[in-house]
C-alpha atoms as a PDB file:
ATOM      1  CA  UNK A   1      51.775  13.888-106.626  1.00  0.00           C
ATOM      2  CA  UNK A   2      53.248  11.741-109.238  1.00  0.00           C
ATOM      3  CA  UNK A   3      53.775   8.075-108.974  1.00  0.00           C
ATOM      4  CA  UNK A   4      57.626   6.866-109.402  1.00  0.00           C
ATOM      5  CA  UNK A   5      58.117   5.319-112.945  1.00  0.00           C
ATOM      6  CA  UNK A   6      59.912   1.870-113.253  1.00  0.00           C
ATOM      7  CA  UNK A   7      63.102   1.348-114.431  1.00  0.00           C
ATOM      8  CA  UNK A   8      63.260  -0.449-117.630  1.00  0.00           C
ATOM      9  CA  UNK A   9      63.026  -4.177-117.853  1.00  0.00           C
ATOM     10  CA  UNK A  10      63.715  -5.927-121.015  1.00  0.00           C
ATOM     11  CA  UNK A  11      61.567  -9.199-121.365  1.00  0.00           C
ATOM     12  CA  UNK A  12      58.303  -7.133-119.564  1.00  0.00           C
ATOM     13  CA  UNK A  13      56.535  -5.203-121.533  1.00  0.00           C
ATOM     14  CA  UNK A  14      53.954  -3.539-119.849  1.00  0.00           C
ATOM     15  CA  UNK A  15      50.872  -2.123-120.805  1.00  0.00           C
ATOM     16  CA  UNK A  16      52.116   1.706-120.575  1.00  0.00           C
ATOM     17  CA  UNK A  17      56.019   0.301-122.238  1.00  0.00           C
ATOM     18  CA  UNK A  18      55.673  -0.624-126.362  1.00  0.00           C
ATOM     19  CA  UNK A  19      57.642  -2.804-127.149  1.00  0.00           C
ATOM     20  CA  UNK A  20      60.319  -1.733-129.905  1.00  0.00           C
ATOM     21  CA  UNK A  21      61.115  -3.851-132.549  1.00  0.00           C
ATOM     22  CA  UNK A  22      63.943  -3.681-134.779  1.00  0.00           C
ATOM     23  CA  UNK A  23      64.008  -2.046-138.284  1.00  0.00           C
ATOM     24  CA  UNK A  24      64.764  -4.626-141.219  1.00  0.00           C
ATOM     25  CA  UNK A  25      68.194  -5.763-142.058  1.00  0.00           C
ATOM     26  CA  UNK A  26      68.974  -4.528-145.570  1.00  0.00           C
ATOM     27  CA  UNK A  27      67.639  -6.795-148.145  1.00  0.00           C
ATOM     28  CA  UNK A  28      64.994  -8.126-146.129  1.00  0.00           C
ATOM     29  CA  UNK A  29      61.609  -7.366-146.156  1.00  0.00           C
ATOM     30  CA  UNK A  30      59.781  -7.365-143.306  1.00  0.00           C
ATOM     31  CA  UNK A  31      56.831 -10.388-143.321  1.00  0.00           C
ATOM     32  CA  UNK A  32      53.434  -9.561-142.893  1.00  0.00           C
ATOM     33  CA  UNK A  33      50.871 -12.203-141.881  1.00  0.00           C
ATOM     34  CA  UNK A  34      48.498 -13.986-143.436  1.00  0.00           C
ATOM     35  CA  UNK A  35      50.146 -13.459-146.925  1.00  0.00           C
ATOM     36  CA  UNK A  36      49.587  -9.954-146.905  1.00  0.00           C
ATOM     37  CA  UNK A  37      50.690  -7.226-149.221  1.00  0.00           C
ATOM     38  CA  UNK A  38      54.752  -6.725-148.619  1.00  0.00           C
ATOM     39  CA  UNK A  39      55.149 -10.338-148.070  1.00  0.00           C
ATOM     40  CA  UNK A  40      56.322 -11.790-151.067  1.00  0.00           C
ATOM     41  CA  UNK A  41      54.738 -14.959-152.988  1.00  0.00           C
ATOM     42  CA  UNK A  42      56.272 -18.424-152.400  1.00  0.00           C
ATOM     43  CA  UNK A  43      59.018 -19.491-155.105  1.00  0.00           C
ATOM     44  CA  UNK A  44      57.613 -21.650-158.104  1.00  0.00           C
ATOM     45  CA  UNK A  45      60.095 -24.749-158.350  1.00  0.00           C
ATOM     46  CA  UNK A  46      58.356 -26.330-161.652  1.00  0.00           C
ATOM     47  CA  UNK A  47      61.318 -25.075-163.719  1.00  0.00           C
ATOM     48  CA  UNK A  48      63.618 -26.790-161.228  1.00  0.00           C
ATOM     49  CA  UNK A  49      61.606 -29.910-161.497  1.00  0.00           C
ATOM     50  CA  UNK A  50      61.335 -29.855-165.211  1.00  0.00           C
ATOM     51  CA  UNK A  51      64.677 -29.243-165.921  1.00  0.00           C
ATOM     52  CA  UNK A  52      65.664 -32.437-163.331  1.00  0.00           C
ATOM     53  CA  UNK A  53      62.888 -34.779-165.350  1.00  0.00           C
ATOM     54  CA  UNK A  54      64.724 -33.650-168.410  1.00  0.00           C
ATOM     55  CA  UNK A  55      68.063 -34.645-167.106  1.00  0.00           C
ATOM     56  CA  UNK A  56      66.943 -37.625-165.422  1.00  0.00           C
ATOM     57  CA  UNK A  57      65.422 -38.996-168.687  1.00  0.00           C
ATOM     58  CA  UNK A  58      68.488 -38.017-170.380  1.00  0.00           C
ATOM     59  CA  UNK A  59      70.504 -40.329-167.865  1.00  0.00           C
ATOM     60  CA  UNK A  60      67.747 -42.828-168.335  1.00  0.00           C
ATOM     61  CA  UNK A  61      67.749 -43.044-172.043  1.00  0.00           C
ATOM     62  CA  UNK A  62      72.123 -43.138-172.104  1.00  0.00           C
ATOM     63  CA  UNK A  63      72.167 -45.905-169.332  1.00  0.00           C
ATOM     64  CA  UNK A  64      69.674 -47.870-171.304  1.00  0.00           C
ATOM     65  CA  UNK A  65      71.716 -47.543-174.098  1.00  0.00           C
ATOM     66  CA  UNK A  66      74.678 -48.996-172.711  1.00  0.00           C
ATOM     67  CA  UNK A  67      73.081 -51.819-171.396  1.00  0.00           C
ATOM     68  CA  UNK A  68      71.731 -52.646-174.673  1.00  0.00           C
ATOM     69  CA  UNK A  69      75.028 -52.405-176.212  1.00  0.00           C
ATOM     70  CA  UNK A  70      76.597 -54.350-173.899  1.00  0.00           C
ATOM     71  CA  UNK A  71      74.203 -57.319-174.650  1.00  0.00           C
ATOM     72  CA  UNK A  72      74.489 -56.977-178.358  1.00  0.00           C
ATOM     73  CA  UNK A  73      78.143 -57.172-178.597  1.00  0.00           C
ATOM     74  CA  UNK A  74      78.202 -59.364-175.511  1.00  0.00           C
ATOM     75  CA  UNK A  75      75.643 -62.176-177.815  1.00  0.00           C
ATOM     76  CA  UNK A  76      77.769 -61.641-180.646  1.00  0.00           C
ATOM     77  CA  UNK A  77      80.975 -62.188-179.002  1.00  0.00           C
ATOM     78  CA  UNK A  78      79.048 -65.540-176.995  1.00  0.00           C
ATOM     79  CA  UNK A  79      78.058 -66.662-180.623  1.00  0.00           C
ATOM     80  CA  UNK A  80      82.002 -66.425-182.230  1.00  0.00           C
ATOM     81  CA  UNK A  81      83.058 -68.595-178.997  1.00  0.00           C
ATOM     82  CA  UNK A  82      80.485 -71.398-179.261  1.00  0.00           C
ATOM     83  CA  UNK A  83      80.993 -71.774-182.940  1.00  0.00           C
ATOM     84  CA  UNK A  84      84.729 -71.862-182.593  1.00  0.00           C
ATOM     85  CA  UNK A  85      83.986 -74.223-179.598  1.00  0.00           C
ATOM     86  CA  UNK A  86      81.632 -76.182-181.308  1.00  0.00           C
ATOM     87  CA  UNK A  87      84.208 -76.046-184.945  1.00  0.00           C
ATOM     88  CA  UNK A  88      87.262 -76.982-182.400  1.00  0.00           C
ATOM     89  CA  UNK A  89      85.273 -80.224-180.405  1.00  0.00           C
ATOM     90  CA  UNK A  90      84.339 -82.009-183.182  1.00  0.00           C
ATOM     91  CA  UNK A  91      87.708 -81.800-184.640  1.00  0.00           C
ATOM     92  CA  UNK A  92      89.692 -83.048-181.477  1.00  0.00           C
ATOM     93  CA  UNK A  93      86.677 -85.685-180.926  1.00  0.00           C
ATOM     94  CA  UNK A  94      88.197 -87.302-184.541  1.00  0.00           C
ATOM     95  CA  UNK A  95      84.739 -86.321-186.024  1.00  0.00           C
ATOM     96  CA  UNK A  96      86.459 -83.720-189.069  1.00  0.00           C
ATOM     97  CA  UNK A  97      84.364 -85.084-191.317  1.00  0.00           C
ATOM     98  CA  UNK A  98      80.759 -83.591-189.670  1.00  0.00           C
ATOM     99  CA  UNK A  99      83.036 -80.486-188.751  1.00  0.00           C
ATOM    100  CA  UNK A 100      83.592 -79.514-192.484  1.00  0.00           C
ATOM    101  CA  UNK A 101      79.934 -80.292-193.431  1.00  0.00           C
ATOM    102  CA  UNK A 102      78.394 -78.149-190.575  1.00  0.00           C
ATOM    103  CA  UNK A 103      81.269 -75.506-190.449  1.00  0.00           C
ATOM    104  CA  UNK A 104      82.321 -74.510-193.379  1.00  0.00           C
ATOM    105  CA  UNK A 105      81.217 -71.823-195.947  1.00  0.00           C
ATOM    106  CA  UNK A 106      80.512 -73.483-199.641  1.00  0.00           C
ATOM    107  CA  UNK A 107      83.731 -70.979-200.693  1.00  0.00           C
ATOM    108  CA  UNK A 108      85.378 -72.648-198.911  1.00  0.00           C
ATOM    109  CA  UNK A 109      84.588 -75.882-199.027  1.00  0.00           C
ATOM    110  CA  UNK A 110      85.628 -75.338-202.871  1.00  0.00           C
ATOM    111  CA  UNK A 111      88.410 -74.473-202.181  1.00  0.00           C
ATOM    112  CA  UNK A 112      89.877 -77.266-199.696  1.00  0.00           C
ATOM    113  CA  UNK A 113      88.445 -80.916-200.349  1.00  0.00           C
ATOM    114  CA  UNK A 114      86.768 -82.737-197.532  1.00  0.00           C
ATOM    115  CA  UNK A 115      89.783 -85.432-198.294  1.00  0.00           C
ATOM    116  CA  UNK A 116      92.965 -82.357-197.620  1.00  0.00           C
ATOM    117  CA  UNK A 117      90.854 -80.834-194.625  1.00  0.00           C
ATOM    118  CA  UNK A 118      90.578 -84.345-192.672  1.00  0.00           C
ATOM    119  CA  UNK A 119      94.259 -85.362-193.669  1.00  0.00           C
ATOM    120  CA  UNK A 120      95.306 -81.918-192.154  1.00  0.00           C
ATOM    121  CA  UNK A 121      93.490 -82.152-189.559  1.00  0.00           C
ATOM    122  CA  UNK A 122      94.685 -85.747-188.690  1.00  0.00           C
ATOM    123  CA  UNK A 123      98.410 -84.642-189.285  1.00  0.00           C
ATOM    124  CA  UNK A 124      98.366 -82.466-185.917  1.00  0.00           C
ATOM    125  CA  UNK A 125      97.735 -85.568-183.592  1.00  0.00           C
ATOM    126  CA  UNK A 126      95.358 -84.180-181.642  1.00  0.00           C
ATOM    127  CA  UNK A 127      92.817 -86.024-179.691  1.00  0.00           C
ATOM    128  CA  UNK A 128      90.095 -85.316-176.865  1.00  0.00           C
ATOM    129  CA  UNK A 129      93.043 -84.764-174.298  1.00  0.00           C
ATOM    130  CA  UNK A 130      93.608 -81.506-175.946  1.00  0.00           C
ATOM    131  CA  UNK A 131      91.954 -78.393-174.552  1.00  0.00           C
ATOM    132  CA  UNK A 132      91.176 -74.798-176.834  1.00  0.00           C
ATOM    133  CA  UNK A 133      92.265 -71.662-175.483  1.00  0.00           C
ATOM    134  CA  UNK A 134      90.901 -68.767-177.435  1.00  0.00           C
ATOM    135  CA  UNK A 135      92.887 -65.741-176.521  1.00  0.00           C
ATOM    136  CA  UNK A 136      91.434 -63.419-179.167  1.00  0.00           C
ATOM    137  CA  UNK A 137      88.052 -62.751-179.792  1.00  0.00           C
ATOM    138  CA  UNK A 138      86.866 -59.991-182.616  1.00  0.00           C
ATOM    139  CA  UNK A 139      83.702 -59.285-183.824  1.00  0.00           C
ATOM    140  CA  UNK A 140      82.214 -56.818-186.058  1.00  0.00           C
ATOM    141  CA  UNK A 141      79.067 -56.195-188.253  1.00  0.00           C
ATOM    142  CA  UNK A 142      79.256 -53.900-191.192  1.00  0.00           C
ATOM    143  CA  UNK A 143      76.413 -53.266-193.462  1.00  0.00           C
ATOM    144  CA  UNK A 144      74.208 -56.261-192.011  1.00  0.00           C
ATOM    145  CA  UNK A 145      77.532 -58.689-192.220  1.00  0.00           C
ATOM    146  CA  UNK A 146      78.876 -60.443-189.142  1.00  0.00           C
ATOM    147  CA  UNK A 147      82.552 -61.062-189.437  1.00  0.00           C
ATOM    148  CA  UNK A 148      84.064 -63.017-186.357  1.00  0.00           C
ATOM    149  CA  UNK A 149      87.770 -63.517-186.036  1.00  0.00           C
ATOM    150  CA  UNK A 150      89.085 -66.560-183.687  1.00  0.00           C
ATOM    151  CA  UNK A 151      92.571 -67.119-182.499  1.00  0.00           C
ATOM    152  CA  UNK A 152      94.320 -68.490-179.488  1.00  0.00           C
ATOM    153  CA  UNK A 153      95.872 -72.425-179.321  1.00  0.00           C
ATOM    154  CA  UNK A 154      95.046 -75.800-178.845  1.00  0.00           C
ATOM    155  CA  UNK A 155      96.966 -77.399-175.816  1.00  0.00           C
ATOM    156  CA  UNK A 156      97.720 -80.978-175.995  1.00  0.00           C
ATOM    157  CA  UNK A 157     100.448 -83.464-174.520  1.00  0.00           C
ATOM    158  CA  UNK A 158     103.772 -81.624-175.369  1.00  0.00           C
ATOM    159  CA  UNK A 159     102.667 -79.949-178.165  1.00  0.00           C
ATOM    160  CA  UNK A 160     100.725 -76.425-178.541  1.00  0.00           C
ATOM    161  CA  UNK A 161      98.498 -75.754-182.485  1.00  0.00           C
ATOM    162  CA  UNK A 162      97.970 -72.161-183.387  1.00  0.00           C
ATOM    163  CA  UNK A 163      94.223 -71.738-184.333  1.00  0.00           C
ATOM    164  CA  UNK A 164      92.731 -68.868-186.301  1.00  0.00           C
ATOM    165  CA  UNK A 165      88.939 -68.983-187.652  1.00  0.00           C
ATOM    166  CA  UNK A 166      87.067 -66.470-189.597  1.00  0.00           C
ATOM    167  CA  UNK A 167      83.369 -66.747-189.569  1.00  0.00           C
ATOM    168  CA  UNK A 168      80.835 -64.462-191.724  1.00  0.00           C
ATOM    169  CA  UNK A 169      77.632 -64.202-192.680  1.00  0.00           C
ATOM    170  CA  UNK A 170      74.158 -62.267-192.320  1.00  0.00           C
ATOM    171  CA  UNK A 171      71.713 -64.721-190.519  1.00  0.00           C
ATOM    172  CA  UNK A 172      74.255 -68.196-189.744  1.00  0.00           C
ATOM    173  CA  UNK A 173      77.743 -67.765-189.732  1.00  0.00           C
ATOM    174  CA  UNK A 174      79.821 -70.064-191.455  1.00  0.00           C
ATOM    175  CA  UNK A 175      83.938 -70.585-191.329  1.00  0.00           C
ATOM    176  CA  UNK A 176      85.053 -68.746-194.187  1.00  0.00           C
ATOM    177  CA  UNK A 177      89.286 -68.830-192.888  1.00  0.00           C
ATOM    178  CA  UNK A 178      91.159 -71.462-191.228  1.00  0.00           C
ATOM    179  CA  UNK A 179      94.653 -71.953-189.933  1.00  0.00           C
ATOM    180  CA  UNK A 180      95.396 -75.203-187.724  1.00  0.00           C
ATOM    181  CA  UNK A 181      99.042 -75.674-187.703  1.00  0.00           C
ATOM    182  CA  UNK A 182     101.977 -76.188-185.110  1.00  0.00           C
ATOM    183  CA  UNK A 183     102.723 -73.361-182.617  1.00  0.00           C
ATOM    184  CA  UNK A 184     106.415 -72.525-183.425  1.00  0.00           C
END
């Protein structure tokens, strides 16, 4: 007699049921274990890496750049100020005299006595109470020369002075321009 055969159940395979298994989707092989033949060999990513190290130095060396930049011109520009500053205090302080020794560039010194500079200067009427605004800051280096261009006004009681300074010059800069006179 024969024995009745069971319906099929998915989920129990029996010993006298193999279980089927699907053929590969298109494209796709099928793995094998244990890194067998058909499986194929894990993706190198050193290109990927190399090519990111490359960029990432890149970045590196442009940011690095920048920030170097940055200080240079940022110095340079801190420099023009505290000489103008420095130029501008000892003239309100009534100390012109020391101003056009330490300030001024032998040209042009030669050009404008001690004597003119101080009467000028003294002509204005400006004392300590006044206060220097400098509105325009410019500086440049060409061919190992600094150049530094100064302008803004000097604020006093009622009264404003126009104020432009040019400083050059390859290790100090001296105050090679000038121009102190009534805003108007």
């Amino acid at each position: 007699m024969s024995t009745p055969q069971e319906p099929f159940q998915p989920g129990h395979a029996g010993p006298a049921s193999p279980q089927l298994s699907h053929p590969p989707y298109y494209g796709q092989e099928q793995a094998s274990p244990f890194g067998l033949p058909g499986q194929p060999p894990p993706r190198s990513r050193r290109k990927l890496w190399i090519i990111l190290a490359g960029a990432g130095g890149v970045l590196l060396l442009v940011v690095l750049g920048i920030v170097i930049l940055v200080n240079v011109v940022g110095s340079a520009t801190n420099q023009a100020r505290g000489l103008a500053d420095g130029f501008t205090k000892l003239v309100l302080a009534g100390d012109s005299s020391r101003a056009y020794d330490e300030y001024l560039d032998p040209a042009l010194q030669e050009q404008l006595s001690k004597e003119a500079f101080i009467e000028g200067v003294n002509s204005l009427g400006m004392d300590e109470t006044c206060t220097p605004d400098y509105r325009d800051l410019n500086v440049v280096t060409e061919n190992g020369v600094k150049s530094a261009n100064v302008a803004g006004l000097i604020a006093c009681d009622g009264k404003e002075v126009d104020l432009a300074y040019r400083f050059e010059g390859t290790e100090e800069l001296r105050m090679t321009e000038i121009k102190l006179r009534p805003a108007g």
